[in-house]
C-alpha atoms as a PDB file:
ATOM      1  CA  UNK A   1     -67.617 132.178 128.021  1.00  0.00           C
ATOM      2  CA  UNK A   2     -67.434 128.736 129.648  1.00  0.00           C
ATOM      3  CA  UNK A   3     -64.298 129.642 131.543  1.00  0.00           C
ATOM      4  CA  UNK A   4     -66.349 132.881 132.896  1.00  0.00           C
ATOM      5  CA  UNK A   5     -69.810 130.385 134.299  1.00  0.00           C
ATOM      6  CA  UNK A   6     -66.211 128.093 135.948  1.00  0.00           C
ATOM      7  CA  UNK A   7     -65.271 130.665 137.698  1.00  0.00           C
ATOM      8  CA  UNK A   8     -68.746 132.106 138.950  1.00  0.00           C
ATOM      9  CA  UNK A   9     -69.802 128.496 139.956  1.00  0.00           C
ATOM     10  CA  UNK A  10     -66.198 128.500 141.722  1.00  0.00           C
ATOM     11  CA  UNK A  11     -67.100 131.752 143.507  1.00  0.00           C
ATOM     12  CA  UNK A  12     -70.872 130.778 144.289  1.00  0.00           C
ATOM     13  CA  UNK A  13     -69.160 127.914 146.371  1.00  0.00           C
ATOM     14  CA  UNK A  14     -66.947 129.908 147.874  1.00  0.00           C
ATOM     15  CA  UNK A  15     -69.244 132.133 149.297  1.00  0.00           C
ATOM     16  CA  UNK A  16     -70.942 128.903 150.300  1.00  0.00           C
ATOM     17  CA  UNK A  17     -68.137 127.646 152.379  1.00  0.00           C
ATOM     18  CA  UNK A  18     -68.060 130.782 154.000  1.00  0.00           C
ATOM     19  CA  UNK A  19     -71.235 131.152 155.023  1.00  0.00           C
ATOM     20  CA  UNK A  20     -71.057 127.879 156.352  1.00  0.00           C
ATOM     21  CA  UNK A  21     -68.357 128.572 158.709  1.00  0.00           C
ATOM     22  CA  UNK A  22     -70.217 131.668 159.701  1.00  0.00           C
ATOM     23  CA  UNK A  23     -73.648 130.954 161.317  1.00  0.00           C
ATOM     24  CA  UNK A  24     -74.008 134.790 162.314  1.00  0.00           C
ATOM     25  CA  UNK A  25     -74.527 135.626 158.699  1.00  0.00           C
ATOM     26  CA  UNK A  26     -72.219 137.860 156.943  1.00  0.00           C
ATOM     27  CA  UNK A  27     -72.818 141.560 154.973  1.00  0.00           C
ATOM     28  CA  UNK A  28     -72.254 142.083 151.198  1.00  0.00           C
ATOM     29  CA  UNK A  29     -69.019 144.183 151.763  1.00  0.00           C
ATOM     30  CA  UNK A  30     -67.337 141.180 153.968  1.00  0.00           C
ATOM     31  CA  UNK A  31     -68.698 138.431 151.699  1.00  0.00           C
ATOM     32  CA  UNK A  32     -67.252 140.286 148.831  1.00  0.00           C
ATOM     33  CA  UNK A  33     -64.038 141.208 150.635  1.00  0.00           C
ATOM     34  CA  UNK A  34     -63.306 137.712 151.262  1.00  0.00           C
ATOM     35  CA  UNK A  35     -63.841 136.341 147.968  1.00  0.00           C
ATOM     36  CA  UNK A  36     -62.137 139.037 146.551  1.00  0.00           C
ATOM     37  CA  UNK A  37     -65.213 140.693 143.943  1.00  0.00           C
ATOM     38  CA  UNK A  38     -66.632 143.461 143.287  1.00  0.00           C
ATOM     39  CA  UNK A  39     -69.971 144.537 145.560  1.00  0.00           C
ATOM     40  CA  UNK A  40     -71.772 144.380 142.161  1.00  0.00           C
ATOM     41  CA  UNK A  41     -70.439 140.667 141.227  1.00  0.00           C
ATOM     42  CA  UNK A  42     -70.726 139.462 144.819  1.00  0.00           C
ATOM     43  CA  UNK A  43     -74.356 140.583 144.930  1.00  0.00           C
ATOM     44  CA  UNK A  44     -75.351 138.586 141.330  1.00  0.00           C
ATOM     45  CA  UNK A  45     -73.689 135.724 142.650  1.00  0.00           C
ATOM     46  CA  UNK A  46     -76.065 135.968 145.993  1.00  0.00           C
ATOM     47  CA  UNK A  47     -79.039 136.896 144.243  1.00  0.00           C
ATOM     48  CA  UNK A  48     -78.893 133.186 141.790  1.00  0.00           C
ATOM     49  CA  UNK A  49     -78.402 131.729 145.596  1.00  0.00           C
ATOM     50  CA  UNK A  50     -81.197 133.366 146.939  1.00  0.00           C
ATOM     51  CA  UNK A  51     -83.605 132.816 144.231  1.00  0.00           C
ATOM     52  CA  UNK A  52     -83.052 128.902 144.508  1.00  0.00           C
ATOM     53  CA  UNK A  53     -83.050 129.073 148.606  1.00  0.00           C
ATOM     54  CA  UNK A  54     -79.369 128.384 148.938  1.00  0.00           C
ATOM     55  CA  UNK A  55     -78.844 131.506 150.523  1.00  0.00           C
ATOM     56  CA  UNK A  56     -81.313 133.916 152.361  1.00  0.00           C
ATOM     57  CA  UNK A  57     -80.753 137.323 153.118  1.00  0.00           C
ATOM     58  CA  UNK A  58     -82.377 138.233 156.965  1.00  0.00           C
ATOM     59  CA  UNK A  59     -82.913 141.049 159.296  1.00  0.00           C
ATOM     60  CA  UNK A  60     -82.391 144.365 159.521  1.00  0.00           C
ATOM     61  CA  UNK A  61     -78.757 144.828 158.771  1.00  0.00           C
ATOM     62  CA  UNK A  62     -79.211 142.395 155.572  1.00  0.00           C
ATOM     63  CA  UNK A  63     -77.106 139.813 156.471  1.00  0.00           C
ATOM     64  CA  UNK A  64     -76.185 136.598 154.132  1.00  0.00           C
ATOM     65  CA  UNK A  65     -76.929 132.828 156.012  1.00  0.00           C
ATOM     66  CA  UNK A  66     -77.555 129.562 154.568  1.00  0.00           C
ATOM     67  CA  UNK A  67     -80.882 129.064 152.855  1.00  0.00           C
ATOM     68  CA  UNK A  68     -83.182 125.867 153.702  1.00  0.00           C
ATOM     69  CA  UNK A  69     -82.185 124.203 150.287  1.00  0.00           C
ATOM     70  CA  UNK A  70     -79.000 123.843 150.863  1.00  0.00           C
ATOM     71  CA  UNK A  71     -79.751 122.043 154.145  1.00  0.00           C
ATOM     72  CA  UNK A  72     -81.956 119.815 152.000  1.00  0.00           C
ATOM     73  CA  UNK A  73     -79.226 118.688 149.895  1.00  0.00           C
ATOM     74  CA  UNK A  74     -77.533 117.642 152.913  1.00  0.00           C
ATOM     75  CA  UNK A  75     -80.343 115.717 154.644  1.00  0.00           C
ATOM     76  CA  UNK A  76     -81.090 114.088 151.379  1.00  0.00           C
ATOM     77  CA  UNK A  77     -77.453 112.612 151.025  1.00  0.00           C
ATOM     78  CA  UNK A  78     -77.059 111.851 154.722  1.00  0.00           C
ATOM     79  CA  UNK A  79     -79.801 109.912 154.458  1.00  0.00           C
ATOM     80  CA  UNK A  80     -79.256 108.147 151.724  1.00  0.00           C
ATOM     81  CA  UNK A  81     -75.868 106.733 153.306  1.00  0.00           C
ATOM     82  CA  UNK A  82     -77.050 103.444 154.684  1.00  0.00           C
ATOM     83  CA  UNK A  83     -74.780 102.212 158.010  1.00  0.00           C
ATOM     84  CA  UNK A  84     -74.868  98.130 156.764  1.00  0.00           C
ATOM     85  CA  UNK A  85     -73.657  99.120 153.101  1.00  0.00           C
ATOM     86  CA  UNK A  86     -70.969 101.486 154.457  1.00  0.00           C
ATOM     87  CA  UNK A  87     -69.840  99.433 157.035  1.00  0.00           C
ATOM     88  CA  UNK A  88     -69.306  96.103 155.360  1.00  0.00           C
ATOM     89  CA  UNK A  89     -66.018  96.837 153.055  1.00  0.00           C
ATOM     90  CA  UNK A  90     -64.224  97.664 156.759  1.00  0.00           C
ATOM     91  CA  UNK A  91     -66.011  95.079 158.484  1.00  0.00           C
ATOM     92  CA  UNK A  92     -64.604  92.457 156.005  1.00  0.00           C
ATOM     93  CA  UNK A  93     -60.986  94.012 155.755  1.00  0.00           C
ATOM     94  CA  UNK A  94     -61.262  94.202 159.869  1.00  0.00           C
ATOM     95  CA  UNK A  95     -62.095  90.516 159.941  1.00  0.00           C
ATOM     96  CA  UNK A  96     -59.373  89.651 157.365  1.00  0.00           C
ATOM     97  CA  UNK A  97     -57.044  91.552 159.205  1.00  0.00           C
ATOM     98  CA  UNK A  98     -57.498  90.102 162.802  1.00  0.00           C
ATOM     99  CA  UNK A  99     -58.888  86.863 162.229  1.00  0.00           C
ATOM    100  CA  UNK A 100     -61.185  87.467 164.202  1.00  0.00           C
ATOM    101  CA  UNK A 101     -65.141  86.994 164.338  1.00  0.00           C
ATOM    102  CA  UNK A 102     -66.502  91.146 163.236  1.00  0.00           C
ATOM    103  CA  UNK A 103     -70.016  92.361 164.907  1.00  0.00           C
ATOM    104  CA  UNK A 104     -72.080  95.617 163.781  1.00  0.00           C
ATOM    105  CA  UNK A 105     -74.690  96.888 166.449  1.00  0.00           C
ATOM    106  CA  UNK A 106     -77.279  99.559 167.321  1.00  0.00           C
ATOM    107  CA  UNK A 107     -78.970  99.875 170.794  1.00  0.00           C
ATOM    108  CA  UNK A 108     -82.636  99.411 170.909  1.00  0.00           C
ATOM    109  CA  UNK A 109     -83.529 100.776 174.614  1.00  0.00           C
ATOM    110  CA  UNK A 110     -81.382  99.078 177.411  1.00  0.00           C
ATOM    111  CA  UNK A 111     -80.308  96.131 175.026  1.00  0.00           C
ATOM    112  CA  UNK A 112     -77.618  95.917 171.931  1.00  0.00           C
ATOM    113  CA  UNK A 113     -78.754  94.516 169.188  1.00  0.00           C
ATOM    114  CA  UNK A 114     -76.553  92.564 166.210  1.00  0.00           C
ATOM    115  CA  UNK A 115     -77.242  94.087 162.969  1.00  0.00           C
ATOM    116  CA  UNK A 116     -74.671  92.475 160.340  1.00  0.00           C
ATOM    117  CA  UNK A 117     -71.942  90.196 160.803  1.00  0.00           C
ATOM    118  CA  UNK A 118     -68.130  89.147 159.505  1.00  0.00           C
ATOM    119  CA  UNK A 119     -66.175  85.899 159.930  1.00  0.00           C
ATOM    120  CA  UNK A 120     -64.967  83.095 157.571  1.00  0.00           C
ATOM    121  CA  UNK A 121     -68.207  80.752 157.487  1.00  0.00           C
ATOM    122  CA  UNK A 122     -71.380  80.312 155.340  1.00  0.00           C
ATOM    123  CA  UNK A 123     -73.939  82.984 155.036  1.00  0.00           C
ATOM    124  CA  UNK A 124     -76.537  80.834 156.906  1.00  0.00           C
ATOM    125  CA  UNK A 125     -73.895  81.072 160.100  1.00  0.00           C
ATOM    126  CA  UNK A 126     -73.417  85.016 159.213  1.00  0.00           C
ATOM    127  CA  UNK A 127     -77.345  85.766 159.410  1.00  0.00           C
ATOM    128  CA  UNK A 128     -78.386  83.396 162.589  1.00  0.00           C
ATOM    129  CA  UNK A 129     -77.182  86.081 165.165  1.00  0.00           C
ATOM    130  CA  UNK A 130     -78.448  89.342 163.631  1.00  0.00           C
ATOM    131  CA  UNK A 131     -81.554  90.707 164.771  1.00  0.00           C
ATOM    132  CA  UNK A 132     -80.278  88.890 168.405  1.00  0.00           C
ATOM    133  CA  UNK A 133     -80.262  91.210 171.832  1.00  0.00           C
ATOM    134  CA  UNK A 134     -77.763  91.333 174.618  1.00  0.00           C
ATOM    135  CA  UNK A 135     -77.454  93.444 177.912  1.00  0.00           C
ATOM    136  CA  UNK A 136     -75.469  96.643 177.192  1.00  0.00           C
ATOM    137  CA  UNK A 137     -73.226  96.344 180.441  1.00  0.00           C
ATOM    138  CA  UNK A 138     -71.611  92.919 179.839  1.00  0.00           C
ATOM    139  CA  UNK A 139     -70.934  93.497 176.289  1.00  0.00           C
ATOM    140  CA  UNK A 140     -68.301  95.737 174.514  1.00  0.00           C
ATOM    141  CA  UNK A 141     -70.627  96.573 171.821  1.00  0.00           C
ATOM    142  CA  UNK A 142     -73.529  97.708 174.722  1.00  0.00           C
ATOM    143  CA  UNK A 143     -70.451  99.909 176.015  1.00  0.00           C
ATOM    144  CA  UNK A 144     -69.779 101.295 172.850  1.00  0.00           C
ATOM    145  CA  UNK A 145     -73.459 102.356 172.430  1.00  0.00           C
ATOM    146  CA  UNK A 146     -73.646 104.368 175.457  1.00  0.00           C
ATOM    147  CA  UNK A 147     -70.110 106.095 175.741  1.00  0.00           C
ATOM    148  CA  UNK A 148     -71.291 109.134 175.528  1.00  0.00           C
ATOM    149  CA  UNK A 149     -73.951 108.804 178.268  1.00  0.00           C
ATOM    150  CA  UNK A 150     -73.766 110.530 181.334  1.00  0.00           C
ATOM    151  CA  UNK A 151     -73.780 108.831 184.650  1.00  0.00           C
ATOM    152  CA  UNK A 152     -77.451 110.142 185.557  1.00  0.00           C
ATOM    153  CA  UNK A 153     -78.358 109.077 182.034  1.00  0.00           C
ATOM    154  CA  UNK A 154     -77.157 105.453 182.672  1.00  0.00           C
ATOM    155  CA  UNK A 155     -78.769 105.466 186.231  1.00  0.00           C
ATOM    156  CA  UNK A 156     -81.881 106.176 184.800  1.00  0.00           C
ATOM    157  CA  UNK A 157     -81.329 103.726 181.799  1.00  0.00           C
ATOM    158  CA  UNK A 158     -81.047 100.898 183.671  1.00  0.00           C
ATOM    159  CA  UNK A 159     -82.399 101.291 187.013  1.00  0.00           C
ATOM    160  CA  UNK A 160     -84.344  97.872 186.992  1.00  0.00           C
ATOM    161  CA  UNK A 161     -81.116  96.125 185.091  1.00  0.00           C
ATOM    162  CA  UNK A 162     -80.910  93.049 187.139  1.00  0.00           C
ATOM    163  CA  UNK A 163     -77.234  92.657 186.196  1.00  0.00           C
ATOM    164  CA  UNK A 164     -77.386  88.937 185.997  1.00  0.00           C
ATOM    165  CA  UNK A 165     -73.962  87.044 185.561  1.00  0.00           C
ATOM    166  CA  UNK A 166     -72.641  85.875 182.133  1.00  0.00           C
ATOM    167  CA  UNK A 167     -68.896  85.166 182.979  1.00  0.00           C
ATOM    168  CA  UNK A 168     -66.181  85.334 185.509  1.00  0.00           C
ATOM    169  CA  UNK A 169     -66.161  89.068 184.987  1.00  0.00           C
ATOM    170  CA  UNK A 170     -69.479  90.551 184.686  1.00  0.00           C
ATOM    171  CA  UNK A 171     -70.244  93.743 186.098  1.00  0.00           C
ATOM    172  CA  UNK A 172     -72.740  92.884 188.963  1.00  0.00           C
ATOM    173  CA  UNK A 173     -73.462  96.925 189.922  1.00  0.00           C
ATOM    174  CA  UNK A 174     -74.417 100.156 187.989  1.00  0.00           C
ATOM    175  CA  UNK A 175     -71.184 101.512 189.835  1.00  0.00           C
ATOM    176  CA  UNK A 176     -68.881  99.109 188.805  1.00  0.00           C
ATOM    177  CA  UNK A 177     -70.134  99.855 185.200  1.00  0.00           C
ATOM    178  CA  UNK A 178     -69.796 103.183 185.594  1.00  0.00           C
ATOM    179  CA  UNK A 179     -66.058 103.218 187.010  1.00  0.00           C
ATOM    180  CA  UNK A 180     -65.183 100.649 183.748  1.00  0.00           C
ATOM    181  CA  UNK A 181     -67.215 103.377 181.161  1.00  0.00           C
ATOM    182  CA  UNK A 182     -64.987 106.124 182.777  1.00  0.00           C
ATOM    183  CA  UNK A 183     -61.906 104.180 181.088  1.00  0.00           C
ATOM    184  CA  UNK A 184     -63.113 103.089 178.419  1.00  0.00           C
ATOM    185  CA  UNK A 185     -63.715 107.156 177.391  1.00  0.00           C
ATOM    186  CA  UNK A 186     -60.681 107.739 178.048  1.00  0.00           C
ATOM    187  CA  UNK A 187     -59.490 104.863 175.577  1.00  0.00           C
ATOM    188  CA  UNK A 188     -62.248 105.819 173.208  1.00  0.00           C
ATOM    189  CA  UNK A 189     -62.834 101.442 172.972  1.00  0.00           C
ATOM    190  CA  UNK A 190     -64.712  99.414 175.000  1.00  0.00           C
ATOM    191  CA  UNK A 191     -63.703  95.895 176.017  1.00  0.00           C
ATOM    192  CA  UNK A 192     -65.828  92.859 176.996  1.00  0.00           C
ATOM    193  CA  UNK A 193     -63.144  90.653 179.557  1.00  0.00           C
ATOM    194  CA  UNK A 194     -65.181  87.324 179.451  1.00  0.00           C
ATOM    195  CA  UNK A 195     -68.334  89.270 180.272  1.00  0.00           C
ATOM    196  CA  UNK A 196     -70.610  87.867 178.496  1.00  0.00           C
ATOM    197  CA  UNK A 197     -68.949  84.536 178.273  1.00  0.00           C
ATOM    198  CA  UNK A 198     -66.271  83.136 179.684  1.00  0.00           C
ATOM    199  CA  UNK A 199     -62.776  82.634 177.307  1.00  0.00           C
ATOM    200  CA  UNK A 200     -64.200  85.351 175.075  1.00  0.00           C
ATOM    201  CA  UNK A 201     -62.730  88.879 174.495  1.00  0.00           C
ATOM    202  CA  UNK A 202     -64.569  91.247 172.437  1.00  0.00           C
ATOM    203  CA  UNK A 203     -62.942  95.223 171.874  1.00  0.00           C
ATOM    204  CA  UNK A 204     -65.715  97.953 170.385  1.00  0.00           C
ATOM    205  CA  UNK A 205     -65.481 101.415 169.239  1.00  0.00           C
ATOM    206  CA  UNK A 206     -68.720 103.568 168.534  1.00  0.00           C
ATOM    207  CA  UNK A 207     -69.579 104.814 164.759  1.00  0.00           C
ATOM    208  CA  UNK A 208     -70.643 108.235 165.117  1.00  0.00           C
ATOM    209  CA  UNK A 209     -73.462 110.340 162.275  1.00  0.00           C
ATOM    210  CA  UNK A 210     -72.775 113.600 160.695  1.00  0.00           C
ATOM    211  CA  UNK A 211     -74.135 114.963 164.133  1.00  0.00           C
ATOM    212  CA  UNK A 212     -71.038 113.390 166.155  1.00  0.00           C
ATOM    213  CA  UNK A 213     -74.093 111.135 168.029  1.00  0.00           C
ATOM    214  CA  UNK A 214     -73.528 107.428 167.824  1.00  0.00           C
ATOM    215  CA  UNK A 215     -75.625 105.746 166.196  1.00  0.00           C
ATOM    216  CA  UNK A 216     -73.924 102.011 165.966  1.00  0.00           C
ATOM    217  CA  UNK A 217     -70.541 100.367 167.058  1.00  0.00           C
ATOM    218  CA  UNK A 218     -68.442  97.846 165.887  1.00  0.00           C
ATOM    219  CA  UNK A 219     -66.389  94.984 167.603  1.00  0.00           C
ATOM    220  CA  UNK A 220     -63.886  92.256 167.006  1.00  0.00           C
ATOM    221  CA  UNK A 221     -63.994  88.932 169.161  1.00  0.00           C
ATOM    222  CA  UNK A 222     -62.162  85.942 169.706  1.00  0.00           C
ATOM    223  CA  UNK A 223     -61.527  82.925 172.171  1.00  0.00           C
ATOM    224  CA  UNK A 224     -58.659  83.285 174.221  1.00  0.00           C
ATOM    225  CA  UNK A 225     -57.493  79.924 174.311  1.00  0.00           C
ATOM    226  CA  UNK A 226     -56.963  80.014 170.711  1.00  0.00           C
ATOM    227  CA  UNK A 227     -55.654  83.488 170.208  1.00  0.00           C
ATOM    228  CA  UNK A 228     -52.587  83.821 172.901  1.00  0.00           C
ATOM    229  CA  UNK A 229     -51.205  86.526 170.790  1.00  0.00           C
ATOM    230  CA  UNK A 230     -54.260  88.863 170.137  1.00  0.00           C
ATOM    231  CA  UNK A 231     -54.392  91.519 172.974  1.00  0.00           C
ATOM    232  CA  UNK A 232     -57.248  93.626 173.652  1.00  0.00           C
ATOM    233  CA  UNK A 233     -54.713  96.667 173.110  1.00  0.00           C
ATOM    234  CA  UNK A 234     -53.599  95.453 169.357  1.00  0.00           C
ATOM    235  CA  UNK A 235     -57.121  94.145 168.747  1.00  0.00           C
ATOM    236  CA  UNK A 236     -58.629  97.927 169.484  1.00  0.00           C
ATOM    237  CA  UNK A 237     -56.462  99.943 167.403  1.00  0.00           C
ATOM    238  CA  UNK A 238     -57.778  97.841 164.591  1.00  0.00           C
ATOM    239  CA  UNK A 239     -61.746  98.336 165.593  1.00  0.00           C
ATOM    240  CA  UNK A 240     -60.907 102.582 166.202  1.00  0.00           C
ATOM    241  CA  UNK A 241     -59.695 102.785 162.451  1.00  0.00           C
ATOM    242  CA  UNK A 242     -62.621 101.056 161.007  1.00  0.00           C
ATOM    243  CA  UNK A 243     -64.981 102.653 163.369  1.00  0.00           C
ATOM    244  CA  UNK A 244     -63.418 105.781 162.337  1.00  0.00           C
ATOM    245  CA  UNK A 245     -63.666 105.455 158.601  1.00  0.00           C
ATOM    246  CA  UNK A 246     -67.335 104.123 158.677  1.00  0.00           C
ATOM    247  CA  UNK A 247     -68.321 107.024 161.042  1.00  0.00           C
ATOM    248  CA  UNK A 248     -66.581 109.394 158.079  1.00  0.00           C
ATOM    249  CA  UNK A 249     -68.720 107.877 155.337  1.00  0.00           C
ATOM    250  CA  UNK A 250     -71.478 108.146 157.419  1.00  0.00           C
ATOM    251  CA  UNK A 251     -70.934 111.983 157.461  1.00  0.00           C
ATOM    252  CA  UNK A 252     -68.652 112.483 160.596  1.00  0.00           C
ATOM    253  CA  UNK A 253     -66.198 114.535 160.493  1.00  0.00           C
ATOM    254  CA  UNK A 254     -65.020 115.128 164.376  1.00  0.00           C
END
């Protein structure tokens, strides 16, 4: 008896996964076809979905789609994932790695702002800069956070940016910043050439949601002068494997 409720739960996920991958909704003969049952089995299995919501049966040809509870299920645990608690285990195995000083950061309008933190000193040092701002276009992190922006979308963004100068290399148009974004897509990292301050280098890559939006990005950064041997190249392939495994726990799966 046990073994028979396995193998119906086994089924009742099947049909699940297939009705997932089908958003047209699918008829009792193909659902059954496909997971290999009887019409009669098929249509118990469906009718146990349907009477907790998991499955609803719509329209005039009676075809099988996803029910609103099982979308509820998902919202719940998506939003129970929480970015800081995810992130930190690669943030502090990304810092370890490199050496290197590790940022977390969200945009808040036309500004990125520090949300967590990763290096070797005290805690006091580790919380002074969260909750700081900086200007999107002079910072890798900023970049990051609007990758997947169009240019009318940035235009429009920051049409009364003043673009005020940080370093030796900071953007001083919306064109030039547009021209560096169109690389850094193609990359998939953005990099921060003593923009914001001069000796520094900073690399980002964006953490994306369940939705493939980004919702945060991550960066590594370090003084020149004392790191001769850390390129922005080696640095970034770093930052794209832990911005790719916190944008998986976060429910990404591009």
């Amino acid at each position: 008896m046990a073994d028979i409720k396995v193998q119906s739960l086994d089924r009742a996920f099947g049909i699940l996964k297939m009705l997932a991958r089908d958003t047209k909704g699918l008829s009792l003969a193909d659902i059954a076809a496909a997971v290999e049952l009887p019409k009669s089995t098929a249509f118990r299995l469906l009718a146990v979905l349907i009477q907790h919501d998991y499955v609803r049966k719509e329209g005039p040809a009676g075809l099988y789609r996803l029910g609103p509870a099982f979308l509820e299920l998902s919202s719940r645990y998506l939003n129970s994932l929480e970015l800081k608690t995810e992130s930190a285990p690669h943030m502090g195995e990304l810092a370890a790695s490199l050496g290197t000083i590790v940022f977390l950061a969200r945009r808040q309008g036309k500004r990125m702002v520090y949300i967590d933190k990763e290096d070797q000193y005290t805690s006091l040092r580790k919380y002074a800069i969260i909750g700081q701002q900086k200007p999107l276009y002079c910072t890798s992190l900023g970049k990051a956070l609007i990758l997947d922006m169009s240019d009318d979308e940035l235009r429009v963004l920051l049409a009364d940016e003043r673009f005020e100068r940080f370093g030796p290399h900071t953007h001083a148009t919306i064109d030039a910043l547009l021209e560096d974004l169109r690389e850094c897509r193609k990359r998939g990292w953005a990099r921060d050439d003593e923009e914001a301050e001069p000796d520094i280098n900073c690399v980002a890559a964006p953490i994306r949601d369940y939705r493939g939006e980004v919702i945060a990005a991550i960066s590594c950064s370090w003084v020149l002068e004392s790191r001769p041997d850390l390129t922005a190249a080696k640095a970034a392939s770093q930052v794209l494997r832990a911005a790719e495994a916190i944008s998986r726990s976060m429910g990404w799966t591009g």
